[in-house]
C-alpha atoms as a PDB file:
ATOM      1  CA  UNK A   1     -34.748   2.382 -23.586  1.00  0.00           C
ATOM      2  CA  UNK A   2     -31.959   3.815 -21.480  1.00  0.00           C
ATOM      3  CA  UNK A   3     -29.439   1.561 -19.515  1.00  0.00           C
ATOM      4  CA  UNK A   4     -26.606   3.160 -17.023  1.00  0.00           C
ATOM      5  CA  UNK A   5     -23.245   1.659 -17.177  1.00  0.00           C
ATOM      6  CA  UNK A   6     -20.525   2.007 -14.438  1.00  0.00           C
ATOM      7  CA  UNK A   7     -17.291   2.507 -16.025  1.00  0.00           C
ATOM      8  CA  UNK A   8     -14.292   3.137 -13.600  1.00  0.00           C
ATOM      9  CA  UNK A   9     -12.065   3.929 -15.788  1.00  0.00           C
ATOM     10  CA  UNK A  10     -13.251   7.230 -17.277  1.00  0.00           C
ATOM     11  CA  UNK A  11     -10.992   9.297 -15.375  1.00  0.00           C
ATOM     12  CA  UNK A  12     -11.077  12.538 -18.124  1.00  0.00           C
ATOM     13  CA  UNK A  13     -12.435  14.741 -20.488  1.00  0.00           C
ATOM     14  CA  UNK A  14     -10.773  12.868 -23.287  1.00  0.00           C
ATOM     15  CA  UNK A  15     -12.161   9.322 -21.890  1.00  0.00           C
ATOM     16  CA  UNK A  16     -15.743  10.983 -21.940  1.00  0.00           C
ATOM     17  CA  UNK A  17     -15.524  12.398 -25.755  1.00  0.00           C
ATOM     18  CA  UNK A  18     -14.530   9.074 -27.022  1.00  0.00           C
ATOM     19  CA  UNK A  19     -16.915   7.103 -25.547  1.00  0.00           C
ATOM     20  CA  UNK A  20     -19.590   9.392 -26.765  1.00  0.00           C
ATOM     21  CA  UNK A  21     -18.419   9.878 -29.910  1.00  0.00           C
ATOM     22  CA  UNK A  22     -17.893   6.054 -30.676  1.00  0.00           C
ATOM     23  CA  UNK A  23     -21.529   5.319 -28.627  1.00  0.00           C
ATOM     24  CA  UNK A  24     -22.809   7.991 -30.708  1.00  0.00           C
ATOM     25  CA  UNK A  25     -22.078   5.949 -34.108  1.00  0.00           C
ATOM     26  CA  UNK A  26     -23.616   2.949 -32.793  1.00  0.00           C
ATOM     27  CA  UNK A  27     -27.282   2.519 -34.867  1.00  0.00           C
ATOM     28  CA  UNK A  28     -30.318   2.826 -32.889  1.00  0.00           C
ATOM     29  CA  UNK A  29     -28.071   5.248 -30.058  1.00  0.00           C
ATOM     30  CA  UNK A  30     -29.944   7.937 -29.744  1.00  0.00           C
ATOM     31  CA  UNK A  31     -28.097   9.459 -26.867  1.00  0.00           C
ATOM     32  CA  UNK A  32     -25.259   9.335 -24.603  1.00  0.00           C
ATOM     33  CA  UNK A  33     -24.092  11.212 -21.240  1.00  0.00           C
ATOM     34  CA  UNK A  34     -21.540  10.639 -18.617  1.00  0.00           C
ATOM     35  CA  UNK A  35     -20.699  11.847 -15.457  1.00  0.00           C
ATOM     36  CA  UNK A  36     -16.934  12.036 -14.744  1.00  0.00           C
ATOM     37  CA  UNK A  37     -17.731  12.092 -10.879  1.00  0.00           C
ATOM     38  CA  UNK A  38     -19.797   9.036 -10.379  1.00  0.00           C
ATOM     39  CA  UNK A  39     -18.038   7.128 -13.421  1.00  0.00           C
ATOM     40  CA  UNK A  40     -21.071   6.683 -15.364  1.00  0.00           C
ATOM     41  CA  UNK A  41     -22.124   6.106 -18.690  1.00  0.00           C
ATOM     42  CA  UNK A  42     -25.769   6.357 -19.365  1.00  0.00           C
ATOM     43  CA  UNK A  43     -27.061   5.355 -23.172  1.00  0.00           C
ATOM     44  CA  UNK A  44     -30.360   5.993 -24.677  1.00  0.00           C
ATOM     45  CA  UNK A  45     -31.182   3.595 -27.370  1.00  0.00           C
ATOM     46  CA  UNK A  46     -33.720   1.269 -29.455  1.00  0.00           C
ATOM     47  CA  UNK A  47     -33.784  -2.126 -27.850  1.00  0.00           C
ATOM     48  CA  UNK A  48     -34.690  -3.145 -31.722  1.00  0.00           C
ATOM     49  CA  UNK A  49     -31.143  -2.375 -32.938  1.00  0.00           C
ATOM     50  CA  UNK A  50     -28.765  -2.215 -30.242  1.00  0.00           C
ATOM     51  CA  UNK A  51     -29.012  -4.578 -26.976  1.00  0.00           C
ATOM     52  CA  UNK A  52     -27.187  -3.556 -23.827  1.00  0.00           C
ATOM     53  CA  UNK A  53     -24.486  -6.298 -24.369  1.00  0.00           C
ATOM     54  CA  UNK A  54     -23.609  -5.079 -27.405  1.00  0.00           C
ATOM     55  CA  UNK A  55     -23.002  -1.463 -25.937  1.00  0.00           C
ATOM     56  CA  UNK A  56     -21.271  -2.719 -22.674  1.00  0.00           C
ATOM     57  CA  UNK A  57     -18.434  -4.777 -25.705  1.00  0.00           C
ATOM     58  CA  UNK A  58     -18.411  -1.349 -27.513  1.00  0.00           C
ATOM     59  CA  UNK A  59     -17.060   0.292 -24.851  1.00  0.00           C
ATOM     60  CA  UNK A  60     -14.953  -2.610 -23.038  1.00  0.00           C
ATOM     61  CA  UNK A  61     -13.371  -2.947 -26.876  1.00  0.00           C
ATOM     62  CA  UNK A  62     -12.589   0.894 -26.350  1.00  0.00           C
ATOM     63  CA  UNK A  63     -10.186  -0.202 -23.372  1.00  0.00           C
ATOM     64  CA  UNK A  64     -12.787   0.500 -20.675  1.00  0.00           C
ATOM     65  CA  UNK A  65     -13.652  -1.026 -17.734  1.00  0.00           C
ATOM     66  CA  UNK A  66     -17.270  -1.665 -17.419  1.00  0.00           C
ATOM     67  CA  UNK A  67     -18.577  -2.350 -13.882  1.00  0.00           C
ATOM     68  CA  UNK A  68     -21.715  -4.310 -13.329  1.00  0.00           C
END
């Protein structure tokens, strides 16, 4: 399954590698990309082990804004 967040907040490189790297550690995320220009966060993953909610809380816990 693959969900796209808006995140306002990512405003950097730095932003981007953290939330991909902490994403990335998350069981059943099998991929993650964002665009710095449209603010996006887009996560593919197994709806068996991770639920959007649960990703959306990983990244607001990161100190991210996450846009519905």
């Amino acid at each position: 399954m693959e969900k796209e967040f808006t995140v306002p907040s990512i405003t950097c490189s730095t932003c981007s590698s953290r939330i991909s790297s902490e994403l990335g550690r998350l069981e059943g995320v099998a991929g993650v990309d964002i665009d710095l220009k449209t603010q996006t966060v887009k996560v593919s993953f197994d709806p068996d082990l991770r639920s959007p909610q649960e990703i959306r809380k990983k990244i607001a816990d990161l100190g991210y804004e996450v846009m519905e």
